[in-house]
N, C-alpha and C. Protein backbone atom coordinates (compact mmCIF):
# COMPACT_ATOMS: atom_id res chain seq x y z
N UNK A 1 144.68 141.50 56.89
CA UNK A 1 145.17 140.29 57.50
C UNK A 1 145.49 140.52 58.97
N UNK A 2 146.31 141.53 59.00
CA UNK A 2 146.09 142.11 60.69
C UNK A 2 144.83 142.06 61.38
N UNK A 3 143.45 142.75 60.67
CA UNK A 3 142.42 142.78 61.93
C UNK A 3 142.10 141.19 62.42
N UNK A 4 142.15 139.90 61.02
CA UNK A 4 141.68 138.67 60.90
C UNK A 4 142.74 138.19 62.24
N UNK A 5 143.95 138.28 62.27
CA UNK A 5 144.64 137.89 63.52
C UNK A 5 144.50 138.19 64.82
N UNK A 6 143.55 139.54 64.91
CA UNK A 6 143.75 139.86 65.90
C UNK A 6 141.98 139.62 66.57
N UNK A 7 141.78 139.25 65.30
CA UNK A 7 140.45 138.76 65.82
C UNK A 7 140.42 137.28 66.56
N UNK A 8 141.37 137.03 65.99
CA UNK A 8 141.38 135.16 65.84
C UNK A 8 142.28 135.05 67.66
N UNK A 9 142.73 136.15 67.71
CA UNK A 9 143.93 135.81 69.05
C UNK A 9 142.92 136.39 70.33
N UNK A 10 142.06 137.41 69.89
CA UNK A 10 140.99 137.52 71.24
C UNK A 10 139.84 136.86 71.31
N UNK A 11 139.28 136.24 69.97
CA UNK A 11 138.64 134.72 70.35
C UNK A 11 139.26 133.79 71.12
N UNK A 12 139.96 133.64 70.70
CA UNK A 12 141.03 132.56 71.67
C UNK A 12 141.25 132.87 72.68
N UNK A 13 141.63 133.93 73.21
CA UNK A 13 141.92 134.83 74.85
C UNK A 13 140.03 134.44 75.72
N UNK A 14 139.44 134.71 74.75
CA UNK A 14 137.66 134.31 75.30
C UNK A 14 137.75 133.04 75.68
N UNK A 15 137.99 132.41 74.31
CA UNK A 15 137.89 130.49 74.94
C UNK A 15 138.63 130.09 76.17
N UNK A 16 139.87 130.26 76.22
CA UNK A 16 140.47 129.78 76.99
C UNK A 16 140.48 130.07 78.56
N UNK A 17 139.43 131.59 78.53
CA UNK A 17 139.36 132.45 79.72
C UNK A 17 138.49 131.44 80.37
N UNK A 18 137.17 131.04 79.35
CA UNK A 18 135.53 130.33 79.69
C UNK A 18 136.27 128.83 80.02
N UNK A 19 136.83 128.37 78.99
CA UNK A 19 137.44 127.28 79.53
C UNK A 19 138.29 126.89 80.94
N UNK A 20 138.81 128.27 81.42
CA UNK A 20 139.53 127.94 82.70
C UNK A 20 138.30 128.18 83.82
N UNK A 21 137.53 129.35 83.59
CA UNK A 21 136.78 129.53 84.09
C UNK A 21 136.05 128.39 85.06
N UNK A 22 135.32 127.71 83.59
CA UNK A 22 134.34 126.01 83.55
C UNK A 22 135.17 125.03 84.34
N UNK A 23 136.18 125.44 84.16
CA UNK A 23 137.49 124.33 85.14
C UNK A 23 137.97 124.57 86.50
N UNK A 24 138.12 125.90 86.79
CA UNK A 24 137.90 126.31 88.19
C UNK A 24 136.78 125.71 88.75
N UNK A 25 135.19 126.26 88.44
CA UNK A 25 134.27 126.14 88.97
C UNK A 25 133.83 124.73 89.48
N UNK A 26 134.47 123.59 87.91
CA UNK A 26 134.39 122.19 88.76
C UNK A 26 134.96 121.61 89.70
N UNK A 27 136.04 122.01 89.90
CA UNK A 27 137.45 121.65 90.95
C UNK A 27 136.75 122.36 92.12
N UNK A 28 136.28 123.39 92.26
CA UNK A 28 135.90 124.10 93.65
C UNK A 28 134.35 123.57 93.95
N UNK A 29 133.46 122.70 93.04
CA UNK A 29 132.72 121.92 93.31
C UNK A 29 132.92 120.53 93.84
N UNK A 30 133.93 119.85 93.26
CA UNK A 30 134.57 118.60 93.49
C UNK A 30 134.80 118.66 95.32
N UNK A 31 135.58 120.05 95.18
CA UNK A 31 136.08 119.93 96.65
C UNK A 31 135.34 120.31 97.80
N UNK A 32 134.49 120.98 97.05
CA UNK A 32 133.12 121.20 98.50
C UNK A 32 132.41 120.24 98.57
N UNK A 33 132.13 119.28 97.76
CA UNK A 33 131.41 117.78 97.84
C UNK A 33 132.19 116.89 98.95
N UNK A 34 133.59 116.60 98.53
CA UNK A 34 134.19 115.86 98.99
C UNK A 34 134.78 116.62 100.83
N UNK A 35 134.19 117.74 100.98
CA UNK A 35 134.14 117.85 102.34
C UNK A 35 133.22 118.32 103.24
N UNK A 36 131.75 117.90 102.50
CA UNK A 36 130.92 118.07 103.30
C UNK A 36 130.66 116.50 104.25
N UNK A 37 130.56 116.30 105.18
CA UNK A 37 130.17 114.99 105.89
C UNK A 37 128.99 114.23 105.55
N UNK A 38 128.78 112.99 105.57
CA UNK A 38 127.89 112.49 105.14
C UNK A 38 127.14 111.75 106.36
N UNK A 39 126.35 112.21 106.72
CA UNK A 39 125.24 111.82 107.69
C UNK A 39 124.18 110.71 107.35
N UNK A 40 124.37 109.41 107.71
CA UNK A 40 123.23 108.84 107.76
C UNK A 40 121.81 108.51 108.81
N UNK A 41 121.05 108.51 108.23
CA UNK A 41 120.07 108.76 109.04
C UNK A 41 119.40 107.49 109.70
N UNK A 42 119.29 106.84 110.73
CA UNK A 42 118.84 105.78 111.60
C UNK A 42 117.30 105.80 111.95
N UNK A 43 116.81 104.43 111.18
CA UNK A 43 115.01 104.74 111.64
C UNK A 43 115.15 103.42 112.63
N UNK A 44 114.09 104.76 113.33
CA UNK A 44 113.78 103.37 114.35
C UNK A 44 113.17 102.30 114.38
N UNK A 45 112.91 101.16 115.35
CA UNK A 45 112.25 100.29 114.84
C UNK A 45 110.51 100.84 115.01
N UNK A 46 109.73 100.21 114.27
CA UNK A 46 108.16 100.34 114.01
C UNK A 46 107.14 99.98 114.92
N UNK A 47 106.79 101.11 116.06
CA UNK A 47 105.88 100.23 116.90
C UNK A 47 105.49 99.00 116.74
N UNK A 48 104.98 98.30 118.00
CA UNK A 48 104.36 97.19 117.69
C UNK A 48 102.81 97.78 118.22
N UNK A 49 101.99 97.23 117.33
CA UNK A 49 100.54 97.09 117.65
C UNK A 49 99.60 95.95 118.54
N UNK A 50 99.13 96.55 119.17
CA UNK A 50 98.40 95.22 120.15
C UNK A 50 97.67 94.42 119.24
N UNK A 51 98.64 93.10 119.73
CA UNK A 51 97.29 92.06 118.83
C UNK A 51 95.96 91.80 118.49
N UNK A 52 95.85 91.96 117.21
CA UNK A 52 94.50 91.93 116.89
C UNK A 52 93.37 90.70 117.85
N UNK A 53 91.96 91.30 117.86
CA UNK A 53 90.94 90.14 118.41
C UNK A 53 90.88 88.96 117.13
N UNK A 54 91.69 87.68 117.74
CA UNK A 54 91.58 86.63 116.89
C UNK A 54 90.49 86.03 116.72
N UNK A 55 89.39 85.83 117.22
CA UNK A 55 88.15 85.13 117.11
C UNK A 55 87.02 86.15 116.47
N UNK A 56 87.21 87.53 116.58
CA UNK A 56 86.30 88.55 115.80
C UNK A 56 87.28 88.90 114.32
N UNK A 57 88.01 88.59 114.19
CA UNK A 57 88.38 88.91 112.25
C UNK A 57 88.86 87.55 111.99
N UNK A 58 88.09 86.38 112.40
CA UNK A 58 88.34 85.33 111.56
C UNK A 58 87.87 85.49 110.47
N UNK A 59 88.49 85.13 109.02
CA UNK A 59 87.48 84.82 107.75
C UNK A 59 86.81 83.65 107.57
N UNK A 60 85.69 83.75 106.82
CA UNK A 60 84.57 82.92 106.75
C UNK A 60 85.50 81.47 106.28
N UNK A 61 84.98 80.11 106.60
CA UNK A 61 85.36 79.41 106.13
C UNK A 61 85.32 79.77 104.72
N UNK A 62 85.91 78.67 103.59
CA UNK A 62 85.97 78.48 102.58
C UNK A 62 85.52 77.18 102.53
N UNK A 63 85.03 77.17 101.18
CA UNK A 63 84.02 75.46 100.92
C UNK A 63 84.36 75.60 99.19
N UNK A 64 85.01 75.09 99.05
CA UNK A 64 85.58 74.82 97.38
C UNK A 64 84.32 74.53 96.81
N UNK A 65 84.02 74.80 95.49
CA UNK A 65 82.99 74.84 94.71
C UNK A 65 81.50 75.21 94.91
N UNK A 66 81.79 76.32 96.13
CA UNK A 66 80.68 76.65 96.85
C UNK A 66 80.33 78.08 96.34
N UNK A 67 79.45 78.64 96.33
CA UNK A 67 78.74 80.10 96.06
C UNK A 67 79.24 81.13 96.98
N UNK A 68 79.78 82.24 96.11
CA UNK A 68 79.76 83.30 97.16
C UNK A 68 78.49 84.31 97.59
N UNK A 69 77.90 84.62 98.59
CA UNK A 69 76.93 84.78 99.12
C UNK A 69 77.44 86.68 98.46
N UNK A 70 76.32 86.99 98.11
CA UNK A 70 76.22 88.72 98.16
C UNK A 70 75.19 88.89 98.56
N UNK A 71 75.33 90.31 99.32
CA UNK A 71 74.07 91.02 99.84
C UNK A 71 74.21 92.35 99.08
N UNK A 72 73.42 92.88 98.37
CA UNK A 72 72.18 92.09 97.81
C UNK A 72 72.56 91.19 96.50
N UNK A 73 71.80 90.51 96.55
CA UNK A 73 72.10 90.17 94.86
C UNK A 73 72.07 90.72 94.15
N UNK A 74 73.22 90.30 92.58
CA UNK A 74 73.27 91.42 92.00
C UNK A 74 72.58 91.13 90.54
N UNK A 75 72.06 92.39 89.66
CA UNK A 75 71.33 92.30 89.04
C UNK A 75 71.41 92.51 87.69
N UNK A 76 71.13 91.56 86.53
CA UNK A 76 71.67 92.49 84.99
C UNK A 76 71.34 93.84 85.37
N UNK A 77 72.05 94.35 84.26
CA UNK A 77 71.92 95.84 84.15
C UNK A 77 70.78 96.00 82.80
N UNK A 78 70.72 95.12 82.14
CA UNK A 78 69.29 95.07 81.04
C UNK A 78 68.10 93.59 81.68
N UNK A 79 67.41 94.26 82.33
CA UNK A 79 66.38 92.72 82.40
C UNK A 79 66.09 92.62 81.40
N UNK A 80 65.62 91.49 81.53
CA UNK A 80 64.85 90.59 80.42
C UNK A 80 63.64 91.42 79.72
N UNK A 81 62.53 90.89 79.13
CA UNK A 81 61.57 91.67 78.48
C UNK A 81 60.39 91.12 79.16
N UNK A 82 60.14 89.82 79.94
CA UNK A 82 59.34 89.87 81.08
C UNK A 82 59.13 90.53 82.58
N UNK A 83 60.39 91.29 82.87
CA UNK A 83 60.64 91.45 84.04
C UNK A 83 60.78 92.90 83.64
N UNK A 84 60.63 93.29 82.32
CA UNK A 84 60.54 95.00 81.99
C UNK A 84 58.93 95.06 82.09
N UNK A 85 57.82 94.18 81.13
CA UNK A 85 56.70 93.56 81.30
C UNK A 85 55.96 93.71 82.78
N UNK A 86 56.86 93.75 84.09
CA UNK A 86 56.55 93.65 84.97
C UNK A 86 56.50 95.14 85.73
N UNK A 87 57.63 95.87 85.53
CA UNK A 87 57.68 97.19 86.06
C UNK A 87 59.42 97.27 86.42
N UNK A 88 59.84 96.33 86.13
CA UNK A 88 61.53 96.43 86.34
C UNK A 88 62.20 97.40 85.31
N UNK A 89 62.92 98.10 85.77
CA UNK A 89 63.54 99.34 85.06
C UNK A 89 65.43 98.61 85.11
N UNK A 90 65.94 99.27 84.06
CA UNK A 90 67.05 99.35 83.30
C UNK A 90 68.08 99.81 84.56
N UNK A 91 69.21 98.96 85.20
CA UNK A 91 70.10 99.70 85.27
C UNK A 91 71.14 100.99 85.14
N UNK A 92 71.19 100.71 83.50
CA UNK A 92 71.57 101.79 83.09
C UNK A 92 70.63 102.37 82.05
N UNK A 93 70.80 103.78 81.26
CA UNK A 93 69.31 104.22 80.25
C UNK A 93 70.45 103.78 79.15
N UNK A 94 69.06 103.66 78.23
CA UNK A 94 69.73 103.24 77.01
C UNK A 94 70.78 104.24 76.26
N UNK A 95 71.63 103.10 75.56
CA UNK A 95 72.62 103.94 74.98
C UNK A 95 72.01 104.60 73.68
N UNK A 96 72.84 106.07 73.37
CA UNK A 96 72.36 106.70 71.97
C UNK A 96 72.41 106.11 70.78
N UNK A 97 71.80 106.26 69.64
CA UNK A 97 71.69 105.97 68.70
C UNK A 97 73.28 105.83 67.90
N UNK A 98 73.98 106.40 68.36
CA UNK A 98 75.19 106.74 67.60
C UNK A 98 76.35 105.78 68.13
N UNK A 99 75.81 105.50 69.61
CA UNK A 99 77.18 104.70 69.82
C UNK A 99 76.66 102.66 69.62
N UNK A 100 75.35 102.97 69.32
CA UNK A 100 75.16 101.66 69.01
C UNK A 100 75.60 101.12 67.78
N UNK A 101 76.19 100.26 67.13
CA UNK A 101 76.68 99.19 66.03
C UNK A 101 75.93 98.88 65.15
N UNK A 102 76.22 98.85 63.97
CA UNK A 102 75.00 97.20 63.12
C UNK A 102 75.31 95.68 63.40
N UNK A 103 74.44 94.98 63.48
CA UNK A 103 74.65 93.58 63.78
C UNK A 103 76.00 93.40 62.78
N UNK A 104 76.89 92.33 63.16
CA UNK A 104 77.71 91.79 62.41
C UNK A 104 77.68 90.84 61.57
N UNK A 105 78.31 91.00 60.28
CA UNK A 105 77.77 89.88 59.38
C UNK A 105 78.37 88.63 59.61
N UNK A 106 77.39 87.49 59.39
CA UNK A 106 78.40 86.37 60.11
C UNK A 106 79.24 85.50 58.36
N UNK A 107 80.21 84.67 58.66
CA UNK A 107 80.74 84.52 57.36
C UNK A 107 80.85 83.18 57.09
């Protein structure tokens, strides 16, 4: 019963050592925070840039329900079977056997 006490009283001498320890160390953190100065930092203002040429980056009018013009035009990626007929080639090559589907059944 003696060694169990005397075990139990230098556990306790440990805890309370770590515990003051953990408690020092925050207090002497607290207080080096609270006296370091706090510097804020001032941005300056943002150049200004010479005004852009207003008559060279105008955008194109707009015309509501009108076509947008591409150069070049653009093209399926599968033509048709007349225009393969012709010598027109595939965008892309055909896909493998494996990633193609079965038709779906309709219901």
């Amino acid at each position: 019963m003696l060694a169990d006490e005397r075990t139990h009283r230098t556990n306790l001498l440990i805890a309370s050592a770590m515990l003051t320890a953990g408690l020092t160390l925050s207090a002497l953190s607290l207080v080096a925070i609270a006296r370091t100065d706090v510097h804020l930092s001032q941005v300056s203002q943002p150049l200004q840039a010479s005004p852009p040429d207003t008559e060279s980056s105008k955008p194109a009018e707009s015309k509501p329900g009108g076509t947008r013009p591409t150069t070049p035009a653009p093209e399926p990626a599968r033509p048709d079977r007349q225009a393969q007929k012709e010598g027109a080639k595939a965008a892309l090559p055909p896909a493998p056997p494996e990633k193609i589907a079965p038709p779906m059944q309709s219901k």
